[in-house]
Protein backbone atom coordinates (compact mmCIF):
# COMPACT_ATOMS: atom_id res chain seq x y z
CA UNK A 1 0.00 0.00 0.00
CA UNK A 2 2.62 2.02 0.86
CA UNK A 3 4.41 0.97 -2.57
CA UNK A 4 1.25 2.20 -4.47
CA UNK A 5 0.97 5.67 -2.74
CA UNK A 6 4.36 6.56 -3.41
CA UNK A 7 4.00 5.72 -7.06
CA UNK A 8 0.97 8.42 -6.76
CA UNK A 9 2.69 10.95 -4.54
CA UNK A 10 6.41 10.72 -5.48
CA UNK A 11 7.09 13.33 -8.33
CA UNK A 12 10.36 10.87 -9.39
CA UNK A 13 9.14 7.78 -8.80
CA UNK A 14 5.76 9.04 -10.49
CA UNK A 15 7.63 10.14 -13.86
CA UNK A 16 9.91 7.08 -14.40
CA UNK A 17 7.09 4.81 -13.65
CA UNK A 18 4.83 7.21 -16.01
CA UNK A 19 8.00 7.13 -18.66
CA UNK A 20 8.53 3.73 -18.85
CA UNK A 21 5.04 2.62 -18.73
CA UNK A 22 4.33 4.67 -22.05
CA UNK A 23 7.78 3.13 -23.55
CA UNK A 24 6.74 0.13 -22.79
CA UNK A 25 3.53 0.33 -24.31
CA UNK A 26 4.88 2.00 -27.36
CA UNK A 27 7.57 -0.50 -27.69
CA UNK A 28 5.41 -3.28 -27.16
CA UNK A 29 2.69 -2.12 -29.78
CA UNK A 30 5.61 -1.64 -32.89
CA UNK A 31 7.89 -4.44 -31.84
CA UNK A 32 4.78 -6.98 -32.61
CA UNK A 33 5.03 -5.65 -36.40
CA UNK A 34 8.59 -5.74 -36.53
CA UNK A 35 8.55 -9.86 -34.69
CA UNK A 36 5.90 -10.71 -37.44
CA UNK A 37 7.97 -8.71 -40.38
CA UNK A 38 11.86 -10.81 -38.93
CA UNK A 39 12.86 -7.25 -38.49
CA UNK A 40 14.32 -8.29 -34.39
CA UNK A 41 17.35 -7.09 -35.30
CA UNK A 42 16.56 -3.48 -36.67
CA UNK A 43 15.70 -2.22 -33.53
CA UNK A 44 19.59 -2.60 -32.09
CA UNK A 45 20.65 -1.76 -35.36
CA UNK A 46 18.79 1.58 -35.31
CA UNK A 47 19.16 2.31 -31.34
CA UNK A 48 22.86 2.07 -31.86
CA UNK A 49 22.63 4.44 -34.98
CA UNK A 50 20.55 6.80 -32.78
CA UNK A 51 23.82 7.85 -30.55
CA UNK A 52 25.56 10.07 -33.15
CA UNK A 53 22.03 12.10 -34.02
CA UNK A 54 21.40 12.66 -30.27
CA UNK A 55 25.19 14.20 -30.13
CA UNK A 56 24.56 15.99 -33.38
CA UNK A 57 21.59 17.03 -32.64
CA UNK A 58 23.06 19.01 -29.38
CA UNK A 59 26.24 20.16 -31.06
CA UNK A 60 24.04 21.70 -33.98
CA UNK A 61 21.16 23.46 -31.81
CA UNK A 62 22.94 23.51 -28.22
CA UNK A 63 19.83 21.86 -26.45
CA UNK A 64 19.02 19.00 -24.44
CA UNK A 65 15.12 19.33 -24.92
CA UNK A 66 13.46 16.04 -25.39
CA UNK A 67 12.24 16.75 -28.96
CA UNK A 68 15.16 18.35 -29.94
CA UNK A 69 17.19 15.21 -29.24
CA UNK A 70 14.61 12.50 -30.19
CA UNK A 71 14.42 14.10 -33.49
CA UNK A 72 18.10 13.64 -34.08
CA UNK A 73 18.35 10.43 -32.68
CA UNK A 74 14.64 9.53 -35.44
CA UNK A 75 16.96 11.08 -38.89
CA UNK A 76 19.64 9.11 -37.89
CA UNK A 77 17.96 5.96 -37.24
CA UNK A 78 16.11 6.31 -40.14
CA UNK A 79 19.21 7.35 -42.17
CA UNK A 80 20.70 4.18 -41.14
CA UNK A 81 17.74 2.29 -41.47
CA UNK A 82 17.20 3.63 -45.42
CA UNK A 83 21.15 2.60 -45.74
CA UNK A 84 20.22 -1.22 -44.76
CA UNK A 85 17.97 -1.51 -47.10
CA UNK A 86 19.71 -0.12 -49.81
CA UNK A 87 22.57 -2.47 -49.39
CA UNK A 88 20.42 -5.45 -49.03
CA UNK A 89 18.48 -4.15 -52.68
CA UNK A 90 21.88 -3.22 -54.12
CA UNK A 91 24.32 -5.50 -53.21
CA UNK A 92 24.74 -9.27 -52.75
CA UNK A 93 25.28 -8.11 -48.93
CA UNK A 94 22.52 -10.16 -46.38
CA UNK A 95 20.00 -8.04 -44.41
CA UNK A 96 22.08 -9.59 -41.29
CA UNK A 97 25.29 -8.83 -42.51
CA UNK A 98 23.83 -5.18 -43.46
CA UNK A 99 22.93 -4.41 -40.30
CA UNK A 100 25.63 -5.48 -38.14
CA UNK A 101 28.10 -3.22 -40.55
CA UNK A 102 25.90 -0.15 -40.20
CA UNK A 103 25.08 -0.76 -36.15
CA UNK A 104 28.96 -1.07 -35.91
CA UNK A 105 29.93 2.01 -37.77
CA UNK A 106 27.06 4.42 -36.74
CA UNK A 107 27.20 3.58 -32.85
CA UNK A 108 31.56 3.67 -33.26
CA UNK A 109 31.00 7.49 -35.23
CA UNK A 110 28.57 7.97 -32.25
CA UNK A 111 31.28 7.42 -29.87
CA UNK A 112 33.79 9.07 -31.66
CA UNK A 113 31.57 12.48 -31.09
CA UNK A 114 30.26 11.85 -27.93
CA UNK A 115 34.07 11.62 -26.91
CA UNK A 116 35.19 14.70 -28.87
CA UNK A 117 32.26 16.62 -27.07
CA UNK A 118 33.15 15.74 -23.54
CA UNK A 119 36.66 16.93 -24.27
CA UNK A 120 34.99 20.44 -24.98
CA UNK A 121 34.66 23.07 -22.30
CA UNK A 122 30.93 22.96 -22.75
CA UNK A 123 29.51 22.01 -19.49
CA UNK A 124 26.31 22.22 -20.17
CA UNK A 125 27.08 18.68 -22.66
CA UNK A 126 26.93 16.34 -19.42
CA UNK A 127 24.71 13.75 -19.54
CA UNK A 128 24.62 13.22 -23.22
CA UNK A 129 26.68 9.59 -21.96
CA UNK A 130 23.47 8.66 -20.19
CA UNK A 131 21.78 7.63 -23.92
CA UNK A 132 24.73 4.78 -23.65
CA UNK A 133 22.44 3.17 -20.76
CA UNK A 134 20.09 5.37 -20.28
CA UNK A 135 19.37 6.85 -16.95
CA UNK A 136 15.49 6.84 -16.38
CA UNK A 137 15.68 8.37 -12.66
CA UNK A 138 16.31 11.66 -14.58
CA UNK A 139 12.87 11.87 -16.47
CA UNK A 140 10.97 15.07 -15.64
CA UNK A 141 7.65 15.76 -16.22
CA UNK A 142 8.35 17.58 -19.54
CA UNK A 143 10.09 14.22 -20.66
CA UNK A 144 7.00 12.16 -19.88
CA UNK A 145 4.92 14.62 -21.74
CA UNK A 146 6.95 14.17 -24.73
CA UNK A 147 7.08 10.72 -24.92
CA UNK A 148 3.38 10.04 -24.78
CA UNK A 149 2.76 12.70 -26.99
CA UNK A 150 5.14 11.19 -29.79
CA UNK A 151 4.01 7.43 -28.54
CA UNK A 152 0.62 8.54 -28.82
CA UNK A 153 0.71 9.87 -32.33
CA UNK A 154 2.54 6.33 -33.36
CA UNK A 155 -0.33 4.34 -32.05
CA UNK A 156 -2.95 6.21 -33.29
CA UNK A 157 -1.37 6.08 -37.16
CA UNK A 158 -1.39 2.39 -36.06
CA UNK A 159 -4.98 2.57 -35.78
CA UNK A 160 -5.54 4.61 -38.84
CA UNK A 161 -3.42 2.29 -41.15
CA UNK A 162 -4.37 -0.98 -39.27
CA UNK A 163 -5.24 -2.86 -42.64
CA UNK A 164 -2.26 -1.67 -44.48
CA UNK A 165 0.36 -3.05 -41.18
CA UNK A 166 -1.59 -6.11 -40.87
CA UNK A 167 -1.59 -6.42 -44.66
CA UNK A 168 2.04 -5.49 -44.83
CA UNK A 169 3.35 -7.78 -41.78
CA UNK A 170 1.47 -11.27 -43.44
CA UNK A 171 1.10 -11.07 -47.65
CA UNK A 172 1.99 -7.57 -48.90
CA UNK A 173 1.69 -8.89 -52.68
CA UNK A 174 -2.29 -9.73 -51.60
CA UNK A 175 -2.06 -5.79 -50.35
CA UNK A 176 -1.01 -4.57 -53.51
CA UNK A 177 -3.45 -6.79 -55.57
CA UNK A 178 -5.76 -4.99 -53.65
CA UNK A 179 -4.57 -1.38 -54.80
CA UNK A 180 -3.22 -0.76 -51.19
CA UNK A 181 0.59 0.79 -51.50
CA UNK A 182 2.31 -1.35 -49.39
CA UNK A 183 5.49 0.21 -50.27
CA UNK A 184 4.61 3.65 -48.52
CA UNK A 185 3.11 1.46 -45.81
CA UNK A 186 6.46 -0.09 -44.84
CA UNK A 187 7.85 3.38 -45.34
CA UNK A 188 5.65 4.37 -42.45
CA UNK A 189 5.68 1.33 -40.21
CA UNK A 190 9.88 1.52 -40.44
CA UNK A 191 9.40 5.56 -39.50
CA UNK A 192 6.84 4.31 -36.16
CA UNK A 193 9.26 1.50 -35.27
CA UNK A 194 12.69 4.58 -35.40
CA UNK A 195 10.20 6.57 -33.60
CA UNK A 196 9.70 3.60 -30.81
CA UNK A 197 13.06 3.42 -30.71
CA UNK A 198 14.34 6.90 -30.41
CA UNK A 199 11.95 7.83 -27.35
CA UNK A 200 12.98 5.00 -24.89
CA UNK A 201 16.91 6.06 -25.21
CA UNK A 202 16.82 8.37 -22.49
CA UNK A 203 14.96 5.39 -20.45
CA UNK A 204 16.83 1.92 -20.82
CA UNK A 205 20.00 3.15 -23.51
CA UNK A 206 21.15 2.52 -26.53
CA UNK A 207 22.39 -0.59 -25.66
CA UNK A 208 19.66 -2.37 -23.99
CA UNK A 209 16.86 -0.37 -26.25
CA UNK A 210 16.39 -3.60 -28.76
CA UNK A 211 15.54 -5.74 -25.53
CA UNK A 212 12.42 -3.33 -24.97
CA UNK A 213 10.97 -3.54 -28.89
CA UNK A 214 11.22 -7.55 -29.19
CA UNK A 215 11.03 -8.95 -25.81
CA UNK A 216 7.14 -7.81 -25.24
CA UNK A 217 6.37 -8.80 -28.59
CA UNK A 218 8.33 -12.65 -28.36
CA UNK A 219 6.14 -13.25 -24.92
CA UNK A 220 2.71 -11.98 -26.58
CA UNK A 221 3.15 -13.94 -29.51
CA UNK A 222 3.37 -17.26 -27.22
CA UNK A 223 -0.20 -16.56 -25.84
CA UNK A 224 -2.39 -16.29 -28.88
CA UNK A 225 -2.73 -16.46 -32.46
CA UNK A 226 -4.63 -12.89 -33.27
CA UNK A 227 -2.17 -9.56 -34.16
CA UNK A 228 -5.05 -7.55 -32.24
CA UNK A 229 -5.02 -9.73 -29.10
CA UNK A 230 -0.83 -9.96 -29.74
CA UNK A 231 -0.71 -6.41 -29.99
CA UNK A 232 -2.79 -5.66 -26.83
CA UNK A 233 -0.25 -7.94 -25.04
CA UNK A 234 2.39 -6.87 -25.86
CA UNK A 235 1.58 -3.34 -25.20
CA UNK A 236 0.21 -4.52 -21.28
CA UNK A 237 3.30 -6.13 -21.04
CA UNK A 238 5.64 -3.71 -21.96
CA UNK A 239 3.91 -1.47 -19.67
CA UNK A 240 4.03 -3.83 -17.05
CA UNK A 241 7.85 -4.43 -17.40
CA UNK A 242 8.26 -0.58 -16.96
CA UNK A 243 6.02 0.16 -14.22
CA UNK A 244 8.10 -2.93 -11.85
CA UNK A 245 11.12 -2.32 -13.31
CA UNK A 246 10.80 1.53 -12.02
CA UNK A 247 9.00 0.43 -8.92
CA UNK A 248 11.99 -2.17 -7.97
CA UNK A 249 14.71 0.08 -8.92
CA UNK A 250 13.35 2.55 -6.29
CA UNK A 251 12.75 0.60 -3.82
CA UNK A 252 16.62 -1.59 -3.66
CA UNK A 253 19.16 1.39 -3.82
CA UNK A 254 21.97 1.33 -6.24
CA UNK A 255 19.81 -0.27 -8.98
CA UNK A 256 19.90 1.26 -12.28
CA UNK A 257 16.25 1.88 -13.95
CA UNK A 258 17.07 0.70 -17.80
CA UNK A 259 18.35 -2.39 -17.05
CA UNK A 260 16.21 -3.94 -13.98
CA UNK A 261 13.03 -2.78 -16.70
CA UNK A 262 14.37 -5.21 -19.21
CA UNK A 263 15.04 -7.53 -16.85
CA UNK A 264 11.35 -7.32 -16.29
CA UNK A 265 10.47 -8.25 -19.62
CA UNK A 266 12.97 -10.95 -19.99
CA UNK A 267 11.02 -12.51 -16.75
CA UNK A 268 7.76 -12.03 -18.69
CA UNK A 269 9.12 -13.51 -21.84
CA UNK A 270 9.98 -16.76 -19.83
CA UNK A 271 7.30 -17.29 -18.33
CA UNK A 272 5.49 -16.91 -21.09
CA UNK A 273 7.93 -19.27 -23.01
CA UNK A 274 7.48 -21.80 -19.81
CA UNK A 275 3.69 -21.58 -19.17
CA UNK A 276 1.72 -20.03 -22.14
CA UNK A 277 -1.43 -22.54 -23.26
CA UNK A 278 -0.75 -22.98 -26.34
CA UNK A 279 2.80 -22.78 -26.88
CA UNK A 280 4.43 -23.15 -23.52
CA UNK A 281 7.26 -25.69 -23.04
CA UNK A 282 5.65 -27.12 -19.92
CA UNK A 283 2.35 -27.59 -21.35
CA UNK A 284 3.75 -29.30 -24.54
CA UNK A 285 5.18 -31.78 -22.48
CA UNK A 286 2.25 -32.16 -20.26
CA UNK A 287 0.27 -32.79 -23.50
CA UNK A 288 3.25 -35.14 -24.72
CA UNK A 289 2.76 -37.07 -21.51
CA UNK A 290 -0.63 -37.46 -21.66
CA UNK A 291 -1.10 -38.52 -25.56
CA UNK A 292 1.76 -40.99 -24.93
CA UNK A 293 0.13 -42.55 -21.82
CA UNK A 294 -3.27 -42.08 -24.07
CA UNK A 295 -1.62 -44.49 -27.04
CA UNK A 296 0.10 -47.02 -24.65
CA UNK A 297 -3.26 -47.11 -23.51
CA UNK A 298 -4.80 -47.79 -26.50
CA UNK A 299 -2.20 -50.09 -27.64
CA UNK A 300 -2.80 -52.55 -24.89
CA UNK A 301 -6.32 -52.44 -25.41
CA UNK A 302 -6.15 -53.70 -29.00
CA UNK A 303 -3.57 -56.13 -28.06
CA UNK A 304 -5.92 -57.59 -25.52
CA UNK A 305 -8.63 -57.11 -28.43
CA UNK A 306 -6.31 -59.06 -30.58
CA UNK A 307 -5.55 -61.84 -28.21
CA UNK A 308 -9.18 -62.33 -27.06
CA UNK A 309 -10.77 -62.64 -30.78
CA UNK A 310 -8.71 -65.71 -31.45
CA UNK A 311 -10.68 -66.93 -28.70
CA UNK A 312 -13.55 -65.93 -30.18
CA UNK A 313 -14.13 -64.39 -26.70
CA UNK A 314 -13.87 -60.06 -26.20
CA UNK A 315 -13.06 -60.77 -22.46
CA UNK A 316 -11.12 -63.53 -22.79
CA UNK A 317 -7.96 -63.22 -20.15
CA UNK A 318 -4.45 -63.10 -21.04
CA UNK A 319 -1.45 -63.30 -18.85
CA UNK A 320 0.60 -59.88 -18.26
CA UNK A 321 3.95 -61.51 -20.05
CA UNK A 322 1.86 -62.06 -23.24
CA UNK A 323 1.05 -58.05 -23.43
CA UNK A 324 4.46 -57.39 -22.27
CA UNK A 325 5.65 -59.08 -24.97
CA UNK A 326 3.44 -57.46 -27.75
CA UNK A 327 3.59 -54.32 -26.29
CA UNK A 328 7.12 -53.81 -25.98
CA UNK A 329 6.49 -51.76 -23.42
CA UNK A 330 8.00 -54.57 -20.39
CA UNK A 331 7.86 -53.29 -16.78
CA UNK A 332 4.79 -50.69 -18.19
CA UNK A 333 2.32 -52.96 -18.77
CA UNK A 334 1.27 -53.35 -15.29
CA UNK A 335 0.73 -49.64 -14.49
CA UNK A 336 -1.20 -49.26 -17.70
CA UNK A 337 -3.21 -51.84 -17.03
CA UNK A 338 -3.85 -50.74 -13.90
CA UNK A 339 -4.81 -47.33 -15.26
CA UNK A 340 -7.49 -49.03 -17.54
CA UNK A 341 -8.93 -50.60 -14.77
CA UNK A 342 -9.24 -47.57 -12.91
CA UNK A 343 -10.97 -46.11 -15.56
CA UNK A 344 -13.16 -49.69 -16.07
CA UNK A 345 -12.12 -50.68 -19.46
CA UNK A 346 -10.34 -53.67 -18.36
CA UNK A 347 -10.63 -56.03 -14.74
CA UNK A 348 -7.79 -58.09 -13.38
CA UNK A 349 -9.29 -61.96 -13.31
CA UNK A 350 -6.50 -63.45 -11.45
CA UNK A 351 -2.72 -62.85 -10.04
CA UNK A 352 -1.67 -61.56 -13.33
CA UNK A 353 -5.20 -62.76 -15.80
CA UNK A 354 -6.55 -59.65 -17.37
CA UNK A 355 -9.35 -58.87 -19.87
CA UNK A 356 -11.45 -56.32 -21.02
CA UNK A 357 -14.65 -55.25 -19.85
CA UNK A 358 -17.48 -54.43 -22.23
CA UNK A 359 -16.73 -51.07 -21.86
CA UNK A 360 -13.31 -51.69 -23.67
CA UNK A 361 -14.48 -54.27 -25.87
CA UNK A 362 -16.98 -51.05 -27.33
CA UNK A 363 -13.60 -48.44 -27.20
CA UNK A 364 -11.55 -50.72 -28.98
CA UNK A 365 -14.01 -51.16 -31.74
CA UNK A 366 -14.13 -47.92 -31.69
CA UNK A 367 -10.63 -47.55 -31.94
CA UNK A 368 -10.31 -49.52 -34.83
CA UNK A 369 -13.18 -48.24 -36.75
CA UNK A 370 -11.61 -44.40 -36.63
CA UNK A 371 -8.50 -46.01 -38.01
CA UNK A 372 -9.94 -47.66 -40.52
CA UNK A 373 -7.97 -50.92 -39.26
């Protein structure tokens, strides 16, 4: 209780949870598109290409306003973004290969300035080094303004061009048979993505920004099948990663913001990995468990089946070393056998005797007639 008031009453807290709650969101929302579209990797490619427009951006205006710099750190990511796809259309250079040689050179020109700046007698330059990591504890009001402005804008062009993204992500040649321009489309949807990017630098960093776009996304898509239902996951938990990730970082001291936020997600994407319905490890094997207990099941049924007919008896008993042997399944038999008669498809007739009762005589004809057999 105490946790929730100060998230209400204290201005920093407040604003860092605020900030990365909206990131998240934001992050969440365009990092679905770019999972669906194999684009994981342009999000570190462009938040490392972001660090030399933030530095230009201050040496060419002299300010450290939010918009200021999150419009040098969008042209740059988008610069470098336009230069990956020209070298994949242009060259015999992979989109992979392309964007490791443009992360690599834009975030090392990045560093380059950001060094040659602090060597200036410009004091008013500090904290330009905090876009390496970012340093969320420093978001002011004015900061979380700007972000949800921007983030807002993204979603709601999301929302205008829904058919067009959804088009775009799954068959973009049905998109253009259907007069849509899909390539103005990707245009935008690669802007929104930069955009996602660029605002979340001053939150989590340059380095740990990519963690923030695909994480939120990789955990949604594990729970369902729908973009609208992915998307709304996604978003919630991006937002939720933020929100604990600030909330944690204020309450143990000495814990960086950025990082404990993606930290967050990565939780959320393992669980999710772990214990998600329909794709979950834990419930695959659970439903591995139970279709293989299901067919050994089965396949001592027909065996007794089998067995009994020469008899010209259904419920004929046979000894447990007979199904053993037909089974192949020695040392198993017993405890399936034991499981049909729980479930009274087959009755023990004497120390080891077993046969089926009429209600597996009518399963196993069942059995056989849905396998044609």
């Amino acid at each position: 209780m105490d946790l929730l008031q100060q998230l209400i009453t204290d201005y920093t807290l407040r604003n860092v949870a605020l900030g990365s709650a909206v990131l998240g969101m934001v992050a969440g929302t365009l990092g679905s598109f770019a999972l669906l579209r194999q684009q994981s990797l342009l999000g570190d490619a462009v938040s490392h290409a972001a660090l030399p427009g933030v530095v230009i951006a201050y040496m060419l205006t002299g300010s450290k306003a939010p918009l200021v710099l999150i419009l040098g750190a969008a042209l740059a990511g988008w610069v470098a973004t336009g230069l990956v796809m020209l070298t994949v259309a242009n060259t015999r250079i992979k989109y992979d290969s392309a964007l490791g040689i443009v992360l690599s050179v834009f975030f090392g020109f990045g560093l380059v300035l950001l060094t040659f700046l602090q060597k200036t007698p410009d004091a008013n330059q500090a904290g330009l080094d905090t876009f390496l990591f970012g340093q969320a504890a420093a978001l002011v009001h004015r900061d979380v303004i700007t972000m949800s402005i921007v983030g807002g804008i993204s979603i709601v062009l999301i929302i205008v061009f829904w058919k067009e993204f959804k088009m775009l992500s799954f068959d973009s040649d049905f998109g253009k048979s259907l007069g849509f321009n899909m390539r103005f489309a990707d245009i935008l949807l690669t802007a929104l993505i930069v955009i996602a990017i660029v605002i979340g630098l001053q939150t989590v960093g340059v380095v740990l920004m990519s963690a923030m776009i695909i994480a939120p996304a990789a955990a949604a898509r594990q729970w369902t099948n729908r973009l609208s239902g992915m998307i709304a996951l996604s978003a919630l938990f991006g937002a939720v990663a933020g929100v604990a990730g600030a909330t944690i970082s204020s309450v143990q001291s000495n814990l960086p913001t950025g990082p404990v936020v993606v930290l967050g997600a990565g939780v959320i994407v393992t669980v999710s990995i772990l214990f998600a319905p329909a794709r979950g490890v834990v419930w695959t094997w659970i439903r591995q468990w139970r279709n293989g207990k299901r067919l050994r099941m089965e396949a001592v049924m027909v065996d007794l089946f089998t067995l009994a007919a020469h008899h010209h008896r259904a419920d004929y008993p046979h000894d447990e070393a007979v199904i053993n042997m037909m089974t192949n399944i020695t040392g198993r038999s017993l405890k399936t056998l034991e499981a049909l008669e729980d479930r009274g498809l087959a009755t023990r007739l004497g120390p080891s005797q077993w046969a089926l009762t009429d209600a597996g005589v009518a399963r196993v004809r069942s059995i056989l007639e849905t396998s044609g057999a």
